[in-house]
PDB file of N, CA and C in Angstrom:
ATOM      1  N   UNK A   1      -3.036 -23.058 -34.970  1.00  0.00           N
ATOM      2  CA  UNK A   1      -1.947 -22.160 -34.784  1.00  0.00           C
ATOM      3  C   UNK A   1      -1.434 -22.206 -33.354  1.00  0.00           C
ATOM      4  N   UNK A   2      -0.082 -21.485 -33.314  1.00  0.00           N
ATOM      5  CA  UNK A   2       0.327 -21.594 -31.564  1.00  0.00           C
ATOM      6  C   UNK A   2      -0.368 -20.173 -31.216  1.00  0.00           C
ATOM      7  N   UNK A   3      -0.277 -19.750 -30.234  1.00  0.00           N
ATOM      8  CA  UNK A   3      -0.094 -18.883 -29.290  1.00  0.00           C
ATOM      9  C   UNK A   3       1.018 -17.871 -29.389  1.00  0.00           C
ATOM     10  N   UNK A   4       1.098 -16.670 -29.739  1.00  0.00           N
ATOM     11  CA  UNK A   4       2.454 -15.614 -29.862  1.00  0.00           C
ATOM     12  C   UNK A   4       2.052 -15.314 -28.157  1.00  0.00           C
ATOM     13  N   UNK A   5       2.931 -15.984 -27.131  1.00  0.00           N
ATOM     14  CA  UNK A   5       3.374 -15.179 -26.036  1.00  0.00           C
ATOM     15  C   UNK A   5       3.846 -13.694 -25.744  1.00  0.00           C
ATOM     16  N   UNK A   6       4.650 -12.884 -27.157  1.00  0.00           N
ATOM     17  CA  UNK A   6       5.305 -12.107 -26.915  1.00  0.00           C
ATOM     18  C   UNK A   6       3.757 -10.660 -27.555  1.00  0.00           C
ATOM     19  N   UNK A   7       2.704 -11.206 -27.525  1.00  0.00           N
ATOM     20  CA  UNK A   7       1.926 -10.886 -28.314  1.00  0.00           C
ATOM     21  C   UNK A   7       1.936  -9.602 -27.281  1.00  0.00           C
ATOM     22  N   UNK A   8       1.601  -8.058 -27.900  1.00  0.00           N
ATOM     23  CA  UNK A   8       1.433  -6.806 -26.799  1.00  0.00           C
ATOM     24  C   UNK A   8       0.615  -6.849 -26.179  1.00  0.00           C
ATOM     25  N   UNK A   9      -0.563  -7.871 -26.524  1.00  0.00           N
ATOM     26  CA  UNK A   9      -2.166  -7.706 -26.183  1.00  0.00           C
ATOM     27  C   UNK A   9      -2.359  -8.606 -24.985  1.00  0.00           C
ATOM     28  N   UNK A  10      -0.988  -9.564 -24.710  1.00  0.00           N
ATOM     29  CA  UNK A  10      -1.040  -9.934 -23.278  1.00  0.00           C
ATOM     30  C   UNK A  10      -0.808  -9.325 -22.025  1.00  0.00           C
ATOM     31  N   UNK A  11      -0.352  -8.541 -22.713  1.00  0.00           N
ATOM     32  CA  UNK A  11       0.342  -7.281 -21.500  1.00  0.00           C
ATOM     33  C   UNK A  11       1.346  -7.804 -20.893  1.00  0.00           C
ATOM     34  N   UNK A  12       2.250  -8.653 -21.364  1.00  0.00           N
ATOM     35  CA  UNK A  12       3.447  -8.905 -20.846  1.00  0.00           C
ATOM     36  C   UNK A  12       2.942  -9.828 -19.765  1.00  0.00           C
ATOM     37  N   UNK A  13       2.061 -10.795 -19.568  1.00  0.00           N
ATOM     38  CA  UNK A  13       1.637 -11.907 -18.388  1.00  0.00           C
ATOM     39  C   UNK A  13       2.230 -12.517 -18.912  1.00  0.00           C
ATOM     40  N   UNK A  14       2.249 -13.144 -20.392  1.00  0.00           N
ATOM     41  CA  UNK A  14       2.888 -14.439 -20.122  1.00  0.00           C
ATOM     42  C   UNK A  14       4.402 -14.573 -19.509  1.00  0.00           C
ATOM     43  N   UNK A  15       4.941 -13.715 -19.273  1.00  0.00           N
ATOM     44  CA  UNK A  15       6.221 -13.373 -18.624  1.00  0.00           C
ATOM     45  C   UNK A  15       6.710 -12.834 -17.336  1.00  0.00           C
ATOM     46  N   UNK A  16       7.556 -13.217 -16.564  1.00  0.00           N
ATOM     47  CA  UNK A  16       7.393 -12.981 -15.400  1.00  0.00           C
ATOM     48  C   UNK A  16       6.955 -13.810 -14.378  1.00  0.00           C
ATOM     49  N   UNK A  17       7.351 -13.586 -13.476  1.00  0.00           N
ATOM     50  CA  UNK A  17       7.046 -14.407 -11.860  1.00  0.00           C
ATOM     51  C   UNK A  17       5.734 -15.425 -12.342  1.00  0.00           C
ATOM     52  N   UNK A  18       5.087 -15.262 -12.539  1.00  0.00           N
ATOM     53  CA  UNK A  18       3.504 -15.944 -12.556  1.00  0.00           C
ATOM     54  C   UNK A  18       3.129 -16.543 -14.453  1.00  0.00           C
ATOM     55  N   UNK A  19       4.225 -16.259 -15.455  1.00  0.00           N
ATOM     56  CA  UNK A  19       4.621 -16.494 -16.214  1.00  0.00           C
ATOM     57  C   UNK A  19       3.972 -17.927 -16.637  1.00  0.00           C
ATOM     58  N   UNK A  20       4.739 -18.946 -15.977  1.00  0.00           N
ATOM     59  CA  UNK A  20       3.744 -20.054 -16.259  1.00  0.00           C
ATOM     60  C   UNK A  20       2.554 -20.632 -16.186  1.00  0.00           C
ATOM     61  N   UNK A  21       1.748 -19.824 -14.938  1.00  0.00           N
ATOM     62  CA  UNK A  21       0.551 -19.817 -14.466  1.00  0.00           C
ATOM     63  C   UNK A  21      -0.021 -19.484 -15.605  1.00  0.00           C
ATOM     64  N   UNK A  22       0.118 -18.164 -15.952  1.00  0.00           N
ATOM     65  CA  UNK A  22      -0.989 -17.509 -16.974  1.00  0.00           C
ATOM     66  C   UNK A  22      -0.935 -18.268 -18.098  1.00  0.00           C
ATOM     67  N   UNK A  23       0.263 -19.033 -18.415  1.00  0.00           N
ATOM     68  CA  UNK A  23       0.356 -19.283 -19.902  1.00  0.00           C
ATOM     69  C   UNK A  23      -0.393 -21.229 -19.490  1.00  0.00           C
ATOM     70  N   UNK A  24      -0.306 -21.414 -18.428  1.00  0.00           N
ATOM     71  CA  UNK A  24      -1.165 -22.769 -18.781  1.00  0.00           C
ATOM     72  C   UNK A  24      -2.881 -22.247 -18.398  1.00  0.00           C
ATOM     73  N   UNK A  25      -3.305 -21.290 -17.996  1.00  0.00           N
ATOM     74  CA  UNK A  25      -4.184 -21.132 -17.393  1.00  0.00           C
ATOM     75  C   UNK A  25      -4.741 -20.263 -19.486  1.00  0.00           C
ATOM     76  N   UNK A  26      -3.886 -19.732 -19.794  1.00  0.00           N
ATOM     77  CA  UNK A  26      -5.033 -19.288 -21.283  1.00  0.00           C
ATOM     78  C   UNK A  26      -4.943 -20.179 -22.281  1.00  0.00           C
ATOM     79  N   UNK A  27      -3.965 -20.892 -22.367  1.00  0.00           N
ATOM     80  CA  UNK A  27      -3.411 -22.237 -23.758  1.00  0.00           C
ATOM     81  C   UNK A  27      -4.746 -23.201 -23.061  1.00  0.00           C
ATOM     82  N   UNK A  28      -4.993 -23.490 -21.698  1.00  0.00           N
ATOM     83  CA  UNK A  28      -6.157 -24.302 -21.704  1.00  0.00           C
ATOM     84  C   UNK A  28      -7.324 -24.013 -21.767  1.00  0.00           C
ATOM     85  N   UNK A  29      -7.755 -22.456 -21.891  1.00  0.00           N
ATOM     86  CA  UNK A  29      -9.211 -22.192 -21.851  1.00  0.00           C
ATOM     87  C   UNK A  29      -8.982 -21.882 -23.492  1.00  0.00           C
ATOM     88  N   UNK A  30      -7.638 -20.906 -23.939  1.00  0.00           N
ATOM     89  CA  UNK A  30      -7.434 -20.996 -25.963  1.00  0.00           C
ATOM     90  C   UNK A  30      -8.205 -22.422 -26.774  1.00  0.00           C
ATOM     91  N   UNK A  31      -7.247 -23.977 -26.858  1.00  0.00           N
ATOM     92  CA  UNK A  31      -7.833 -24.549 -26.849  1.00  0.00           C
ATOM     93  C   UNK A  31      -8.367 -25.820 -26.175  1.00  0.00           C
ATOM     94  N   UNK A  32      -9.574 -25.116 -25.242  1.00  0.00           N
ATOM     95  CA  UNK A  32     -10.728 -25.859 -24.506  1.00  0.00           C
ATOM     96  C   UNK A  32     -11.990 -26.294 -25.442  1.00  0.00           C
ATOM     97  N   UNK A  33     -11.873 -27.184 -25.549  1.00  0.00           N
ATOM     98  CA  UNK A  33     -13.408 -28.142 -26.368  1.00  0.00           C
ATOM     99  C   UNK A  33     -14.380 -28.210 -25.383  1.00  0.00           C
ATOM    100  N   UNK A  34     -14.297 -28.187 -24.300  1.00  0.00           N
ATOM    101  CA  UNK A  34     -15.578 -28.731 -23.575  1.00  0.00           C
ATOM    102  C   UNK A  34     -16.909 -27.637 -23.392  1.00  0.00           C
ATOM    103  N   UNK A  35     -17.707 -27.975 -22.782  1.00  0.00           N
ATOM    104  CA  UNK A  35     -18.908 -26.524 -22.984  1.00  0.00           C
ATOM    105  C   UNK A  35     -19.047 -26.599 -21.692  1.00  0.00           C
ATOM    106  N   UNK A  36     -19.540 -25.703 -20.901  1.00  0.00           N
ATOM    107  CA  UNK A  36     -19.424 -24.497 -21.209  1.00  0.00           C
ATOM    108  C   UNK A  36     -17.389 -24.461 -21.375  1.00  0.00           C
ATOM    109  N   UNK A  37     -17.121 -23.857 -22.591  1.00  0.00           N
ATOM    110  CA  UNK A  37     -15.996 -23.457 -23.505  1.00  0.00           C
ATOM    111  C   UNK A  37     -14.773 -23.023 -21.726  1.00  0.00           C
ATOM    112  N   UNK A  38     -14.111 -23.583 -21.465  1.00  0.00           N
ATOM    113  CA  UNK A  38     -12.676 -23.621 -21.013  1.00  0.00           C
ATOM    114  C   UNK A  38     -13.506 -23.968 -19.030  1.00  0.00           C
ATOM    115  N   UNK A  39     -14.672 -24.667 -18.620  1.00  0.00           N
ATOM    116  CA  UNK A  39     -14.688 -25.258 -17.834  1.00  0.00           C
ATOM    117  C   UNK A  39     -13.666 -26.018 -17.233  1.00  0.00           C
ATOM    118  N   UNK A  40     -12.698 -26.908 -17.678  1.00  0.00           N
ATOM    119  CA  UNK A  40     -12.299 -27.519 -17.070  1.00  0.00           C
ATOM    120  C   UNK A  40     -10.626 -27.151 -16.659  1.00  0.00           C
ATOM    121  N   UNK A  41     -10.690 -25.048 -16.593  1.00  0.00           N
ATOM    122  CA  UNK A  41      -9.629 -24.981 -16.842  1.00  0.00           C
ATOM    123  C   UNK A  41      -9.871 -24.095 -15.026  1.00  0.00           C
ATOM    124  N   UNK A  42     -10.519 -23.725 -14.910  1.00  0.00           N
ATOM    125  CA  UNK A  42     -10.748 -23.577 -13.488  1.00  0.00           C
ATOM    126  C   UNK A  42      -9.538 -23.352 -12.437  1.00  0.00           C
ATOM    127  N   UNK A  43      -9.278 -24.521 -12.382  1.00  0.00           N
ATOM    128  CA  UNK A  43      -8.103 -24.872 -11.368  1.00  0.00           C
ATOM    129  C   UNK A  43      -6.547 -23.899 -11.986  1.00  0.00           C
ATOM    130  N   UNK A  44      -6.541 -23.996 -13.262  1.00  0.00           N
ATOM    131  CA  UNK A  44      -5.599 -23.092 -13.608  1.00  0.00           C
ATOM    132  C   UNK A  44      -5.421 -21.871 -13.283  1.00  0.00           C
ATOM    133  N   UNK A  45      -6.733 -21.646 -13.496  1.00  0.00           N
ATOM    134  CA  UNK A  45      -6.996 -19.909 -13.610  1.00  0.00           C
ATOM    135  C   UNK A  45      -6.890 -19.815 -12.092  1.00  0.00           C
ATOM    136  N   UNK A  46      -7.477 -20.419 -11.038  1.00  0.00           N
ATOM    137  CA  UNK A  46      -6.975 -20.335  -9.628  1.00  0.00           C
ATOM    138  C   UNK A  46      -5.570 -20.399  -9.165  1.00  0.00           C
ATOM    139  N   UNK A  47      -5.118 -21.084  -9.951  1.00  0.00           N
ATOM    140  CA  UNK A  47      -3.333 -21.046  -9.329  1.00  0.00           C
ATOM    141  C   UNK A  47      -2.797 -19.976 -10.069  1.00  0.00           C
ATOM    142  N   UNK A  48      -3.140 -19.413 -11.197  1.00  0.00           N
ATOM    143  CA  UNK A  48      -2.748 -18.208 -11.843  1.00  0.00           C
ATOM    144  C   UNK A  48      -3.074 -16.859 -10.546  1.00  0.00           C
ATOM    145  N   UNK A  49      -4.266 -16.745 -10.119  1.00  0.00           N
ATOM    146  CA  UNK A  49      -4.694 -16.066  -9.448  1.00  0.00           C
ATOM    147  C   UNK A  49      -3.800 -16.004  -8.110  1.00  0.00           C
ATOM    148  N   UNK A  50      -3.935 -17.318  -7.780  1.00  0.00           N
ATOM    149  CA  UNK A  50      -3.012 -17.300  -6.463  1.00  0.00           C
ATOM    150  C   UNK A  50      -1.325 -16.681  -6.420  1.00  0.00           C
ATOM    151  N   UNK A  51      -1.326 -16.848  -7.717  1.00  0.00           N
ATOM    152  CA  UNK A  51       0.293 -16.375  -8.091  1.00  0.00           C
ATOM    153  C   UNK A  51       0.583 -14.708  -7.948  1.00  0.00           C
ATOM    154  N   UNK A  52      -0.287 -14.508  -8.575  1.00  0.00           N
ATOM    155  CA  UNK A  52      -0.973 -13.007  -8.614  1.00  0.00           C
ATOM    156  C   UNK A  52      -0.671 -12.505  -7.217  1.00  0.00           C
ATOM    157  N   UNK A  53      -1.199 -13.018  -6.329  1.00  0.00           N
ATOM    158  CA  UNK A  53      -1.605 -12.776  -4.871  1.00  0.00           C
ATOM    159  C   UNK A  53       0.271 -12.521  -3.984  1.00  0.00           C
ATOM    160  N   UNK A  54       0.816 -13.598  -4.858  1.00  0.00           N
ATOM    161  CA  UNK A  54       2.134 -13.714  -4.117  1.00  0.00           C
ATOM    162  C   UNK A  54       3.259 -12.953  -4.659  1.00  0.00           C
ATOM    163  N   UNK A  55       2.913 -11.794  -5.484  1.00  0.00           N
ATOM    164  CA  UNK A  55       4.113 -11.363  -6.157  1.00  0.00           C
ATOM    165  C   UNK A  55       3.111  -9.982  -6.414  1.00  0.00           C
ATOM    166  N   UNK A  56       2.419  -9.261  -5.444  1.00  0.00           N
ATOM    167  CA  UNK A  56       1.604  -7.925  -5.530  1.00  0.00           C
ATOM    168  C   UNK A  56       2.849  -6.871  -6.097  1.00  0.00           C
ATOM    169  N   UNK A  57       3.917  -6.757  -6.210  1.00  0.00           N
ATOM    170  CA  UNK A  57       4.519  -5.987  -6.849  1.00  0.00           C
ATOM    171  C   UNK A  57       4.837  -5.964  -7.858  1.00  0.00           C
ATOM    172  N   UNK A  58       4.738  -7.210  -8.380  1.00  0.00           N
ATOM    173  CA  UNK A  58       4.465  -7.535 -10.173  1.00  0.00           C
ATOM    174  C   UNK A  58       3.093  -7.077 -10.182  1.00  0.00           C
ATOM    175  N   UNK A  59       2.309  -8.092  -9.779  1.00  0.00           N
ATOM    176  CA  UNK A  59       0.742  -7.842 -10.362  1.00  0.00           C
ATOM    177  C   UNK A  59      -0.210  -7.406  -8.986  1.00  0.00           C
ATOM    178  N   UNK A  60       0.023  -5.626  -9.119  1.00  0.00           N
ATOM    179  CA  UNK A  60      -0.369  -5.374  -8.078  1.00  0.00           C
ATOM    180  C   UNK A  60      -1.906  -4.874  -8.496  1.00  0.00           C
ATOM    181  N   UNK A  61      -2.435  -3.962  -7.216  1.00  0.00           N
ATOM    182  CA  UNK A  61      -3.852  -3.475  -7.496  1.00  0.00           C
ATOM    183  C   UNK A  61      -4.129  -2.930  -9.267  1.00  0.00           C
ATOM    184  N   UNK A  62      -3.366  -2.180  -9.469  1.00  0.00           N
ATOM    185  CA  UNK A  62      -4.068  -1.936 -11.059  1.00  0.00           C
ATOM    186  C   UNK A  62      -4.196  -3.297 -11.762  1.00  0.00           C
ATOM    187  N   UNK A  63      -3.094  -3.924 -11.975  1.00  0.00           N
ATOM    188  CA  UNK A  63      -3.876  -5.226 -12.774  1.00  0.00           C
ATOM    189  C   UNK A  63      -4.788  -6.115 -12.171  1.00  0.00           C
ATOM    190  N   UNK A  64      -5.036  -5.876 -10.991  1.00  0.00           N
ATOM    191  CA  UNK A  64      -6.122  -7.144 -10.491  1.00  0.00           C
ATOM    192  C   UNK A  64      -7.720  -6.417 -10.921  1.00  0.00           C
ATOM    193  N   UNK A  65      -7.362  -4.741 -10.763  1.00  0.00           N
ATOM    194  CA  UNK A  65      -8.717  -4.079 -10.847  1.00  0.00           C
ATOM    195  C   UNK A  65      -8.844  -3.857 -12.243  1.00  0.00           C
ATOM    196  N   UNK A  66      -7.688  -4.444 -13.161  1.00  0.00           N
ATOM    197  CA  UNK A  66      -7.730  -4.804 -15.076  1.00  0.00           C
ATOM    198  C   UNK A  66      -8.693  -6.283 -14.936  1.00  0.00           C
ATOM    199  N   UNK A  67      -7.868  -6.787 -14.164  1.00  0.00           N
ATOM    200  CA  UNK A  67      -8.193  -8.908 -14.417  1.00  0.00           C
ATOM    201  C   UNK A  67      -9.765  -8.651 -14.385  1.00  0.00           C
ATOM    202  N   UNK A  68     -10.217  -7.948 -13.312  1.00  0.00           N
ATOM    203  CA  UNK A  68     -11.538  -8.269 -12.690  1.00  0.00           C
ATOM    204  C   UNK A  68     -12.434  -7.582 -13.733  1.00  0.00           C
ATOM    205  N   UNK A  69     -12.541  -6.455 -14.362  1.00  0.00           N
ATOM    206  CA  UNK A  69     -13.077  -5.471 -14.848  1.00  0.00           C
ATOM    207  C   UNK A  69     -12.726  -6.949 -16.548  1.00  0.00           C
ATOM    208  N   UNK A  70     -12.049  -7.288 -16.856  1.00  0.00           N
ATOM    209  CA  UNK A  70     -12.095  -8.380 -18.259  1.00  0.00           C
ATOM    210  C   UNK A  70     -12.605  -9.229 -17.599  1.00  0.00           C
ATOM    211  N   UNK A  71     -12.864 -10.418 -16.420  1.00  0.00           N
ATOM    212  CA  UNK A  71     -12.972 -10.901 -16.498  1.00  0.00           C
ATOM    213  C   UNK A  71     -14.823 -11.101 -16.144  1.00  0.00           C
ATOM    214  N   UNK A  72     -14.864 -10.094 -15.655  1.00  0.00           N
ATOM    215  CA  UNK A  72     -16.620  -9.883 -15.192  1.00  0.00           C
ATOM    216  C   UNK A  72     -17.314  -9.664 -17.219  1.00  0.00           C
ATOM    217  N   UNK A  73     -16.596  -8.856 -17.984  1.00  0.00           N
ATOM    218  CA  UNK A  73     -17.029  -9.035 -19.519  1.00  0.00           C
ATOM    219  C   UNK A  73     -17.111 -10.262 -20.060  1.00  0.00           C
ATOM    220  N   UNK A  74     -15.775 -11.122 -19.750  1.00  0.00           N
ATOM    221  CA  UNK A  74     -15.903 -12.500 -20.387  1.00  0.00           C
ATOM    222  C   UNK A  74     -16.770 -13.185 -19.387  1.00  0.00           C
ATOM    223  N   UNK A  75     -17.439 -13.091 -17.851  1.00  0.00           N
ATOM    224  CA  UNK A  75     -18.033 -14.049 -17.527  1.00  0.00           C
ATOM    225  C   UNK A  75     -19.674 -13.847 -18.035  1.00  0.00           C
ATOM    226  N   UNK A  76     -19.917 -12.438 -18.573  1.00  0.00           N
ATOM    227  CA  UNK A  76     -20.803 -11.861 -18.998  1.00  0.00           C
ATOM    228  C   UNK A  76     -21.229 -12.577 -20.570  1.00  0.00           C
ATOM    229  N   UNK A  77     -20.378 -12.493 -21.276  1.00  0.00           N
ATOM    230  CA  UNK A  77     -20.356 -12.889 -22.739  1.00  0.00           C
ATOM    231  C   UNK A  77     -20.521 -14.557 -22.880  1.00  0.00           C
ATOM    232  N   UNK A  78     -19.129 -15.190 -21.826  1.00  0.00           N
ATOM    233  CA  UNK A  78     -19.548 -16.358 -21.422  1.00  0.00           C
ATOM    234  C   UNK A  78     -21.014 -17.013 -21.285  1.00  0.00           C
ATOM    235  N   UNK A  79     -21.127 -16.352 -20.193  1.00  0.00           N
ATOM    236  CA  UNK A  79     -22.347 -17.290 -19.385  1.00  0.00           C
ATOM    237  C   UNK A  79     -23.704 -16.282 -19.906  1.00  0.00           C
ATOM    238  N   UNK A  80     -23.984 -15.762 -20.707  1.00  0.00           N
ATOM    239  CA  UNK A  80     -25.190 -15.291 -21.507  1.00  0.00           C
ATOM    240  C   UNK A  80     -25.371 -15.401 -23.111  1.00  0.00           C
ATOM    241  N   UNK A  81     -24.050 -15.727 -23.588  1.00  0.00           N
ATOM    242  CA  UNK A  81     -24.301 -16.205 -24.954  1.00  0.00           C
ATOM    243  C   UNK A  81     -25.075 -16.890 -25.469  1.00  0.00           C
ATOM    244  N   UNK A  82     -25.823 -16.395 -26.697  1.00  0.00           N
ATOM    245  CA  UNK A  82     -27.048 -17.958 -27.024  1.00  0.00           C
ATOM    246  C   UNK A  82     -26.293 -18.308 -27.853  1.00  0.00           C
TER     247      UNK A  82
END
């Protein structure tokens, strides 16, 4: 299947200033084959981040203290899954 961008549950990232960042940074960890599961997407998720950084009035402190608070769960679920 594709990806619904307009999906509510993105919270409106894929759109906007940083728009393309996010959307290559989740379509490559979505579908990532490699193990550990979206490793080699890294670099994305860093330029997503960095984007973040440059447009604090789009994605200011509340969503970074959202990003961090999901992303400490998924590194949790991630990296302890048997």
């Amino acid at each position: 299947g594709e990806i619904n961008w307009d999906c509510p549950c993105l919270g409106g990232m894929a759109h906007g200033p940083c728009g393309p960042e996010f959307r290559a940074a989740f379509s490559c960890f979505v579908y990532s084959e490699e193990e550990p599961k979206g490793i080699e997407c890294v670099d994305k998720f860093k330029g997503m981040q960095d984007c973040f950084r440059r447009y604090p009035e789009d994605y200011g402190d509340g969503m970074f203290s959202h990003l961090r608070t999901r992303a400490r769960n998924w590194r949790a679920d991630f990296f302890y899954r048997n």
